[in-house]
N, C-alpha and C. Protein backbone atom coordinates (compact mmCIF):
# COMPACT_ATOMS: atom_id res chain seq x y z
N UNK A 1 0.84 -1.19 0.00
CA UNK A 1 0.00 0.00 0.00
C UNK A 1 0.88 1.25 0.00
N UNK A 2 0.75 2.06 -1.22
CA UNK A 2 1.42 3.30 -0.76
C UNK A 2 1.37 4.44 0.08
N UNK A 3 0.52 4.24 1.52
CA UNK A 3 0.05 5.31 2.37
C UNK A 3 0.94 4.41 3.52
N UNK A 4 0.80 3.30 3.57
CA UNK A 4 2.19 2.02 4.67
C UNK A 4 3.47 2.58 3.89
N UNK A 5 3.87 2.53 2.73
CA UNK A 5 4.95 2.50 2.24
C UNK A 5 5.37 4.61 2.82
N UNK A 6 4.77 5.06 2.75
CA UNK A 6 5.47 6.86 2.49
C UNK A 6 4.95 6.84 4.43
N UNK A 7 4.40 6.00 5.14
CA UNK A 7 4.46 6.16 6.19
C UNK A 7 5.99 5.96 7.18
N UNK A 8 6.07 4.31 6.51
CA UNK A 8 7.77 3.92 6.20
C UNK A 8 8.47 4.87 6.48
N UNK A 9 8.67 5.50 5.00
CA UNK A 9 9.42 6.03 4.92
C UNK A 9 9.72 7.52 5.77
N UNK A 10 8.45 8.50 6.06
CA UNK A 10 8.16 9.58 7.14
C UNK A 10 9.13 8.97 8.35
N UNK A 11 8.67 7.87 8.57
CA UNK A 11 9.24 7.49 10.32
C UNK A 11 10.61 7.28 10.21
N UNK A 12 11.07 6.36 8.96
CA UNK A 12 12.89 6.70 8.88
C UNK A 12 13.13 7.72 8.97
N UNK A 13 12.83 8.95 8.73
CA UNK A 13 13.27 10.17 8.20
C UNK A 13 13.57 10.82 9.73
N UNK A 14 12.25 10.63 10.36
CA UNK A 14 12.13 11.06 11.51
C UNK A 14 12.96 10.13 12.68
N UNK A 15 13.34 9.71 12.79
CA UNK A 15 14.57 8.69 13.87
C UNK A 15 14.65 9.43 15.28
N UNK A 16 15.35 10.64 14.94
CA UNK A 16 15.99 11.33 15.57
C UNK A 16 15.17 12.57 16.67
N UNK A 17 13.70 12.49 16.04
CA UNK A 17 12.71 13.15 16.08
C UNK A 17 11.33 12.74 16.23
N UNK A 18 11.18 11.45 16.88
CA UNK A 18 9.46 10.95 16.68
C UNK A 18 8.62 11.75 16.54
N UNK A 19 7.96 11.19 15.58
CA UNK A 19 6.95 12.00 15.85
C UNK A 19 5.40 11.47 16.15
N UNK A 20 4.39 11.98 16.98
CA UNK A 20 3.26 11.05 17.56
C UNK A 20 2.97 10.84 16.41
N UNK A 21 1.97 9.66 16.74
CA UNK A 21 1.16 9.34 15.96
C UNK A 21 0.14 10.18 15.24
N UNK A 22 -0.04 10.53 15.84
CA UNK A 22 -1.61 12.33 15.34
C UNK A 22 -0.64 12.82 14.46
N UNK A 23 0.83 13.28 14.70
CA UNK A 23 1.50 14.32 13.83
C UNK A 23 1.76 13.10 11.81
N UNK A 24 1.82 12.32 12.83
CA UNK A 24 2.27 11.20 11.52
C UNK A 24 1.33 10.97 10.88
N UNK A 25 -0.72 10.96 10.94
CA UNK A 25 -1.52 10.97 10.31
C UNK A 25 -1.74 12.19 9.61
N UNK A 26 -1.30 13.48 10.42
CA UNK A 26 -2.06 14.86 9.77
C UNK A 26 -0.78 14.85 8.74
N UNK A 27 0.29 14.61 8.18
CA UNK A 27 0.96 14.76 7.55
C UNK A 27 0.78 13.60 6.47
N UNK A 28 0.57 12.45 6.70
CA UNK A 28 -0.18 11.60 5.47
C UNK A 28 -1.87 12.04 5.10
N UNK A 29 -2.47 13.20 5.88
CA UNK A 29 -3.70 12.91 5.36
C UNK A 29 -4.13 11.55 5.61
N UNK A 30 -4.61 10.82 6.77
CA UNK A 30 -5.14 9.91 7.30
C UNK A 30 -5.62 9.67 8.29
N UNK A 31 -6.59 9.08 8.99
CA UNK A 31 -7.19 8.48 10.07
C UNK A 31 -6.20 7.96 10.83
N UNK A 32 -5.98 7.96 11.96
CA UNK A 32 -4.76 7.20 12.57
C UNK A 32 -5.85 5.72 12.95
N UNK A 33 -6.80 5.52 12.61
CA UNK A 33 -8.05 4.46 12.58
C UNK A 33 -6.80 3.83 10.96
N UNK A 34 -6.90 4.64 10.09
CA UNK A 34 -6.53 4.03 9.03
C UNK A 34 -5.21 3.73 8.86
N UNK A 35 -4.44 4.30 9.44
CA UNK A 35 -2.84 4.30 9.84
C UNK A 35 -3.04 2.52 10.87
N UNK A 36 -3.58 2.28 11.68
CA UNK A 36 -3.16 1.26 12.44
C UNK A 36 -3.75 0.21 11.56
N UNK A 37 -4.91 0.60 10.64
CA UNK A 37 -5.56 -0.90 10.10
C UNK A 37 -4.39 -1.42 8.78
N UNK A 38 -3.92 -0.09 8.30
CA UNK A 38 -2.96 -0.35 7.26
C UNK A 38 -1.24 -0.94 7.91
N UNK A 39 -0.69 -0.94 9.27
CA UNK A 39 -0.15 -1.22 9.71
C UNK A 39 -0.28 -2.93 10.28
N UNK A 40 -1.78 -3.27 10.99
CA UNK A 40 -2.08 -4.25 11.05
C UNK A 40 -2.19 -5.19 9.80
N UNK A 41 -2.44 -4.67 8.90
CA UNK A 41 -3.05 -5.44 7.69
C UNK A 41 -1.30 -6.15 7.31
N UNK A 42 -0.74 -5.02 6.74
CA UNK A 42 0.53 -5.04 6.59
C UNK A 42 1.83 -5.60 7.03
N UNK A 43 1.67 -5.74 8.59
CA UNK A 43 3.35 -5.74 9.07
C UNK A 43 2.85 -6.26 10.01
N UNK A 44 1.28 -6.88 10.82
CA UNK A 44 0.82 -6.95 11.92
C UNK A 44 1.42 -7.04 13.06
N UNK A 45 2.11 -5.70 13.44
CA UNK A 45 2.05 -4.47 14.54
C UNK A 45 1.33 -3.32 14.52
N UNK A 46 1.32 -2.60 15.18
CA UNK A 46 0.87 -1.16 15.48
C UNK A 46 2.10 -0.20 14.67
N UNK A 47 1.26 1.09 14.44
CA UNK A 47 2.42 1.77 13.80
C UNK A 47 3.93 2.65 15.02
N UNK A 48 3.25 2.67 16.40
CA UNK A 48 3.80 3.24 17.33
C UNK A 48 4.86 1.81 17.85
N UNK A 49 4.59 0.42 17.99
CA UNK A 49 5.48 -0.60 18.19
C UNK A 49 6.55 -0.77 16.59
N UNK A 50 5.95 -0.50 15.56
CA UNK A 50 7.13 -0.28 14.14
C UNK A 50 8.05 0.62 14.55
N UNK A 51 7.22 2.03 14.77
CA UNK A 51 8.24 3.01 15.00
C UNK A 51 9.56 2.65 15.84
N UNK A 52 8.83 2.51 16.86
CA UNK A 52 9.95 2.08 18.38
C UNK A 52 11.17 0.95 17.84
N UNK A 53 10.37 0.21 16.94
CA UNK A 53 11.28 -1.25 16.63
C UNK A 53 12.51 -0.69 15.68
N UNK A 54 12.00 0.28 14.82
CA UNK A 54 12.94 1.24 14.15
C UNK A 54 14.38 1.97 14.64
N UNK A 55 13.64 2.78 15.77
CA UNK A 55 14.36 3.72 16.74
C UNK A 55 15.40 2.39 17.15
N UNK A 56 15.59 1.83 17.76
CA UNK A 56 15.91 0.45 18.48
C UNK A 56 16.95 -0.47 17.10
N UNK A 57 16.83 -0.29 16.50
CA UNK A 57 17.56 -1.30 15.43
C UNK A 57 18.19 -0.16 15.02
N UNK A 58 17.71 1.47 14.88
CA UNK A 58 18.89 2.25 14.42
C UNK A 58 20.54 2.61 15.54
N UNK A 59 19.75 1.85 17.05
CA UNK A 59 20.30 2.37 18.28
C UNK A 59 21.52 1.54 18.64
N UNK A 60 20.94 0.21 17.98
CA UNK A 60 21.75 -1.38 18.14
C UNK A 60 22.39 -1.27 17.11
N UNK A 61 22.65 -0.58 15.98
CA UNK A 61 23.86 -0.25 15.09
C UNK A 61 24.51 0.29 15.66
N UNK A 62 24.49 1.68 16.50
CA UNK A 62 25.42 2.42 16.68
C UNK A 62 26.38 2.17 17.94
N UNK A 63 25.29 1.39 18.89
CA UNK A 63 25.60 0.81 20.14
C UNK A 63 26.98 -0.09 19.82
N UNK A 64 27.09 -0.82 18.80
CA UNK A 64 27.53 -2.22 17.91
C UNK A 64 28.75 -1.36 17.60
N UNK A 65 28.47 -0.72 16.25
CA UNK A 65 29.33 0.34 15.40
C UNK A 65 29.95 1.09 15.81
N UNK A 66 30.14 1.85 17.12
CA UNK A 66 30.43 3.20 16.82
C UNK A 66 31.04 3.36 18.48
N UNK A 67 31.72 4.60 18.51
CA UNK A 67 32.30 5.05 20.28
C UNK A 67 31.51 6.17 20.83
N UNK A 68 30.27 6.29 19.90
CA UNK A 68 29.41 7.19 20.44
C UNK A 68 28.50 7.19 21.97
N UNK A 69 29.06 7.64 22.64
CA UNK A 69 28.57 7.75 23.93
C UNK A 69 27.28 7.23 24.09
N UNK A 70 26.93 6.23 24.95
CA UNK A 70 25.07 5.54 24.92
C UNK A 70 24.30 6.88 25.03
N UNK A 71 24.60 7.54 25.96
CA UNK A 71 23.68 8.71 26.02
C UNK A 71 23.23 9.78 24.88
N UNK A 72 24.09 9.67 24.24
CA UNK A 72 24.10 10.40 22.79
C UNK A 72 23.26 9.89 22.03
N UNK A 73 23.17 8.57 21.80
CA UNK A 73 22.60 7.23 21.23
C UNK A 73 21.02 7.44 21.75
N UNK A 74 21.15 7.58 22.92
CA UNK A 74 19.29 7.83 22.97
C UNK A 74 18.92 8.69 22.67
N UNK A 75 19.61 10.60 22.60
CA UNK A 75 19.12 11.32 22.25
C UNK A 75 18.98 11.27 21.01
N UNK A 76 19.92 10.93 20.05
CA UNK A 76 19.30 10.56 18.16
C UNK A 76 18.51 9.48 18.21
N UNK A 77 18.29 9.08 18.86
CA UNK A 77 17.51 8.24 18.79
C UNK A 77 15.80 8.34 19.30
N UNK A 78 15.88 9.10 19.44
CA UNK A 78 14.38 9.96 20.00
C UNK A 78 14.07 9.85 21.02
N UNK A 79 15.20 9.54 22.00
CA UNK A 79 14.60 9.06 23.55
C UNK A 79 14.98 10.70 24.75
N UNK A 80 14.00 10.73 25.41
CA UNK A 80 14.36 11.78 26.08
C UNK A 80 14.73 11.45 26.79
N UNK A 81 15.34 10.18 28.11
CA UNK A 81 15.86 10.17 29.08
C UNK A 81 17.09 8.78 28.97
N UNK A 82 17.81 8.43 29.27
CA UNK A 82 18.87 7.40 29.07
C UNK A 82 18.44 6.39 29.73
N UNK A 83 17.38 6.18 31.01
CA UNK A 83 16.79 5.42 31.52
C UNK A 83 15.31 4.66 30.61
N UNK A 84 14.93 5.17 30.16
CA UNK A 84 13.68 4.77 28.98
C UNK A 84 14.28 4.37 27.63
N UNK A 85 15.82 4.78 27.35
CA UNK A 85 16.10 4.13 26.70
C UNK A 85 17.05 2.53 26.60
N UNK A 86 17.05 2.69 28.10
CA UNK A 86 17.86 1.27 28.48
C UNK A 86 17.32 0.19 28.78
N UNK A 87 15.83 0.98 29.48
CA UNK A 87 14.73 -0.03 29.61
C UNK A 87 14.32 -0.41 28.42
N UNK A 88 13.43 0.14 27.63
CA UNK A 88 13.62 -0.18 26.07
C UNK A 88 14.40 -1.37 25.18
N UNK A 89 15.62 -0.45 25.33
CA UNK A 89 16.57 -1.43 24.51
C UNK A 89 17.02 -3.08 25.06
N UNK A 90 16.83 -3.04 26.35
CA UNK A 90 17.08 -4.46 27.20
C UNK A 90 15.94 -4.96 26.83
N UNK A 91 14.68 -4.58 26.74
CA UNK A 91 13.67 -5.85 26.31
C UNK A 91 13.97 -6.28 24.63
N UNK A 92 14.11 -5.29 23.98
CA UNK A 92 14.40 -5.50 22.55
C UNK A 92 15.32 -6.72 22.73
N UNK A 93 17.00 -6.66 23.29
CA UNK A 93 17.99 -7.13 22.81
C UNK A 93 18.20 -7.95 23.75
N UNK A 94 17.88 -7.83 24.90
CA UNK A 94 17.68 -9.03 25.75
C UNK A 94 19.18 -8.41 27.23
N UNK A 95 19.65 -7.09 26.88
CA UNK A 95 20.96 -6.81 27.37
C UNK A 95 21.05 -5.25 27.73
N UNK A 96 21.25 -4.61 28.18
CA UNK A 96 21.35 -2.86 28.29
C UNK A 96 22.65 -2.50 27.46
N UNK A 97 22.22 -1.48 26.94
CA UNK A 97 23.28 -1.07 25.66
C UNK A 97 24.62 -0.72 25.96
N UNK A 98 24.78 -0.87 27.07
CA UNK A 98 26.24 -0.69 27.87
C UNK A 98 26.85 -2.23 27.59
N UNK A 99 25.87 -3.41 27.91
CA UNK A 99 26.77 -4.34 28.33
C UNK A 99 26.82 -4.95 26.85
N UNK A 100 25.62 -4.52 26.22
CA UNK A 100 26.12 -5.01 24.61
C UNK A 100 27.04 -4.57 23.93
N UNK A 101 27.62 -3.44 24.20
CA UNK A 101 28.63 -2.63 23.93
C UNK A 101 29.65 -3.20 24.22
N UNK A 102 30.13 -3.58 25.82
CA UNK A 102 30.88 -4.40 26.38
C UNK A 102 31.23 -5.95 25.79
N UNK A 103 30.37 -6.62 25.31
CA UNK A 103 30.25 -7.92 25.07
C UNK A 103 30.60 -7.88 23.70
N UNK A 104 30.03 -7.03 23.05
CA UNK A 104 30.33 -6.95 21.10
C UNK A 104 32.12 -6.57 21.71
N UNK A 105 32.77 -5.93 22.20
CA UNK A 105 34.39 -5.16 22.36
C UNK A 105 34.96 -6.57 22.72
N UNK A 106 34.28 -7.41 23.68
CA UNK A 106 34.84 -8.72 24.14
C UNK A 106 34.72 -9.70 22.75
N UNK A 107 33.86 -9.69 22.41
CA UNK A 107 34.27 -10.48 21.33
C UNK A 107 35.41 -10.26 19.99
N UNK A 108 35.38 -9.12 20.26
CA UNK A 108 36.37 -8.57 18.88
C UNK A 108 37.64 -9.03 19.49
N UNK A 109 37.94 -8.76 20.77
CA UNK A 109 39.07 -9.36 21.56
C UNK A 109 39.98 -10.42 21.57
């Protein structure tokens, strides 16, 4: 569907910047009724659990990739506090982005 597909793509864009759900319908011109049925239909999640899953896989690259400070990492990452984003990221990855950090350095070792 191309209203799932340019939704996609809105929420990559936005990473760094979530944006609610209301802001993400009035900018597709849509129902956020029609935003979740086209999300369900589609990808069966919600468009607010896509988003998050997004934020989170862009976070676990950099966490992985990079010497960028975790805290830095949640703020591009759309998180306002380093605690919501640790909670977060430990259910995702099963680990807090410190010790995955730690454990990816141990393995390169």
């Amino acid at each position: 569907d191309p209203k799932l597909a340019e939704a996609i793509r809105l929420m990559e864009r936005t990473l760094e910047r979530p944006l609610t759900i209301a802001a993400l319908t009035k900018r597709l011109s849509i129902s956020q009724r029609k935003l979740e049925s086209l999300f369900a239909r589609g990808l069966s999640t919600s468009p607010g659990a896509y988003y998050l899953r997004l934020r989170l896989q862009f976070a676990h690259r950099l966490v992985r990739d990079s010497a960028t400070p975790i805290r830095e990492i949640a703020l591009r990452c759309g998180f306002d506090s380093l605690s919501a984003f640790s909670r977060a990221y430990s259910r995702e990855y099963g680990m807090s982005p410190l010790k995955m950090r730690l454990a990816r350095r141990g393995a390169e070792a």
